[in-house]
Protein backbone atom coordinates (compact mmCIF):
# COMPACT_ATOMS: atom_id res chain seq x y z
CA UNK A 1 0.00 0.00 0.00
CA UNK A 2 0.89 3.35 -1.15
CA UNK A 3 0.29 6.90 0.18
CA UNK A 4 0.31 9.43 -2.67
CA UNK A 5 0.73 13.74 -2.09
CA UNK A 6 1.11 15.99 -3.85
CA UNK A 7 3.88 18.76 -3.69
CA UNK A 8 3.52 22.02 -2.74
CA UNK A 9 5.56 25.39 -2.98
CA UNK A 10 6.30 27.27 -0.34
CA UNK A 11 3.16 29.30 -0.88
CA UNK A 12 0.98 26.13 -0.74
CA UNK A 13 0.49 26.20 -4.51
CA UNK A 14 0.34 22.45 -6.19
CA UNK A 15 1.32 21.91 -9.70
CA UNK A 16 -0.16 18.71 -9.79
CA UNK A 17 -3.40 19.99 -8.77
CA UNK A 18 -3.57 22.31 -11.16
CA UNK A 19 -2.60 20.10 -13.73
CA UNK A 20 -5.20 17.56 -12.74
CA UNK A 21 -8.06 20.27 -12.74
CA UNK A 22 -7.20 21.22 -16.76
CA UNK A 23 -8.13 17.34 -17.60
CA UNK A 24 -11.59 16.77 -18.75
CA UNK A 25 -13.82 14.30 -16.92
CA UNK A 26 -12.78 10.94 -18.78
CA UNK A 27 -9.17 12.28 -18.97
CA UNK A 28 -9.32 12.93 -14.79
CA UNK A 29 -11.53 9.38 -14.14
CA UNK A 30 -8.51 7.90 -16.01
CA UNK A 31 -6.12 9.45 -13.83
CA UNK A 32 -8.06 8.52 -10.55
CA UNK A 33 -7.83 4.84 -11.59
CA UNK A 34 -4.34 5.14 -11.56
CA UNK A 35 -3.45 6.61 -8.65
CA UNK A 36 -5.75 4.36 -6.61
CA UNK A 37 -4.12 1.60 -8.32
CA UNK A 38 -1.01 2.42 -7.36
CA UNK A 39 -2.50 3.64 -3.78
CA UNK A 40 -4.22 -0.25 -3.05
CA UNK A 41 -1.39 -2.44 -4.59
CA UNK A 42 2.04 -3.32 -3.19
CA UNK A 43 3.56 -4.55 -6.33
CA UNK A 44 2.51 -1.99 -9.14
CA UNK A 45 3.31 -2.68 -13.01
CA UNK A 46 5.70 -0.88 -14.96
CA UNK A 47 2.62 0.33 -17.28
CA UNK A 48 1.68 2.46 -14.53
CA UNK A 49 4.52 3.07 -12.71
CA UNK A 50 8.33 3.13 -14.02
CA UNK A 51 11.54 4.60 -12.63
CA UNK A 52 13.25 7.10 -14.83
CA UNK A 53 16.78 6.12 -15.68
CA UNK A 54 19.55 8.52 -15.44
CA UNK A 55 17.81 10.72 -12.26
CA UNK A 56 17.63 11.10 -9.14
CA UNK A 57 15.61 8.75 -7.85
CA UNK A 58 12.35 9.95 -10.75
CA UNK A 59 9.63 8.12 -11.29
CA UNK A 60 6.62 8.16 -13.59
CA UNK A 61 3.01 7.37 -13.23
CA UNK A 62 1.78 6.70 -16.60
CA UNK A 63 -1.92 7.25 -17.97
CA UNK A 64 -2.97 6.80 -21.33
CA UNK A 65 -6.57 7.62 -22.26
CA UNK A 66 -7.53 7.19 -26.03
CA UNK A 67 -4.56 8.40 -27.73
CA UNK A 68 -3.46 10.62 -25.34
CA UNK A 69 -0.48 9.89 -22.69
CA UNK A 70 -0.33 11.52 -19.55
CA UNK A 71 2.54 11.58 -17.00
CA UNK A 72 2.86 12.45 -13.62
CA UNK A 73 6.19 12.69 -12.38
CA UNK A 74 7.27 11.73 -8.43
CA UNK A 75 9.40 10.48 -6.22
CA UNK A 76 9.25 7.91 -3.27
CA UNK A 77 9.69 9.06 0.53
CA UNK A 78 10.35 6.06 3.10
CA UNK A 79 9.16 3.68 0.48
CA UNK A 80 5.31 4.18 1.41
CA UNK A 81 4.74 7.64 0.42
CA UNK A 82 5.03 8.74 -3.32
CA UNK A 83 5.12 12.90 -4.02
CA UNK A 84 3.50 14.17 -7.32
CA UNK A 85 5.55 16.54 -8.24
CA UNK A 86 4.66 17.66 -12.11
CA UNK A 87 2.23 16.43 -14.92
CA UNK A 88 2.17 17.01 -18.50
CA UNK A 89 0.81 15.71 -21.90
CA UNK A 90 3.24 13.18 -23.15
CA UNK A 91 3.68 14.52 -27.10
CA UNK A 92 6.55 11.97 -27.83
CA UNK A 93 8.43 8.90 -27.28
CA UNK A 94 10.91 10.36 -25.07
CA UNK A 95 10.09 12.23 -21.54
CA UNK A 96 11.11 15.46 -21.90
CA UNK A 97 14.04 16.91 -19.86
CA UNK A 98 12.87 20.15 -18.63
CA UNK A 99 9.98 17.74 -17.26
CA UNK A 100 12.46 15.76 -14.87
CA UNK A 101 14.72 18.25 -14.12
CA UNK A 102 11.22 19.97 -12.70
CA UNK A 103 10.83 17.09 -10.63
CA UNK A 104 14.01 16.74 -9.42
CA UNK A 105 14.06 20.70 -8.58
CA UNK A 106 10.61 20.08 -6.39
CA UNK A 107 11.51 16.94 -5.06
CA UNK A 108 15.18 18.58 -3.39
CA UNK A 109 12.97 21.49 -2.05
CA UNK A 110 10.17 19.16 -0.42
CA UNK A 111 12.90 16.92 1.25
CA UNK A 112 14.73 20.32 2.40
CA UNK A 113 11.62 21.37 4.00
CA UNK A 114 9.74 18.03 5.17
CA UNK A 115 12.90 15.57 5.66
């Protein structure tokens, strides 16, 4: 079992919230699934959830609904807890780097604040 949060600034603002409100209603039911997948299950596939080589310590939820891919990065805290840290529409094969270098910018503030 899995506890998911989502990041916030400094100023209580949440990217991932934001980006989650923008979805329509199938889009955002999609997402839900996900996320209470990966909340209820110990061992979670790599469809929905992969670790992002060449980081530190990145990971990715991944959604597709209809041709459309999602992706919600995050990072793990004592194992249980995972922090959403960014989404975006996935546009092509390759995860953009401005996307985890997002991540890893929010994820080294959260821990400075919350470790």
């Amino acid at each position: 079992m899995h506890e998911i949060r989502f990041y916030k600034d400094t100023k209580g603002n949440s990217p991932i919230k934001d980006f989650l409100e923008k979805l329509n209603s199938k889009q955002a039911q999609k997402v839900t699934w996900v996320l209470n997948l990966i909340e209820e299950h110990e061992n979670i596939p790599k469809t929905y959830l992969k670790k992002m080589v060449n980081t530190d310590n990145i990971w990715e939820v991944r959604i597709n609904s209809g041709n459309n891919a999602y992706r919600l990065m995050c990072f793990r805290y004592k194992n249980k807890i995972i922090v959403l840290t960014n989404g975006f529409h996935k546009k092509s094969q390759k995860t953009p780097r401005n996307e985890i270098l997002l991540a890893e910018k929010r994820k080294a503030d959260w821990l400075r604040r919350f470790k």
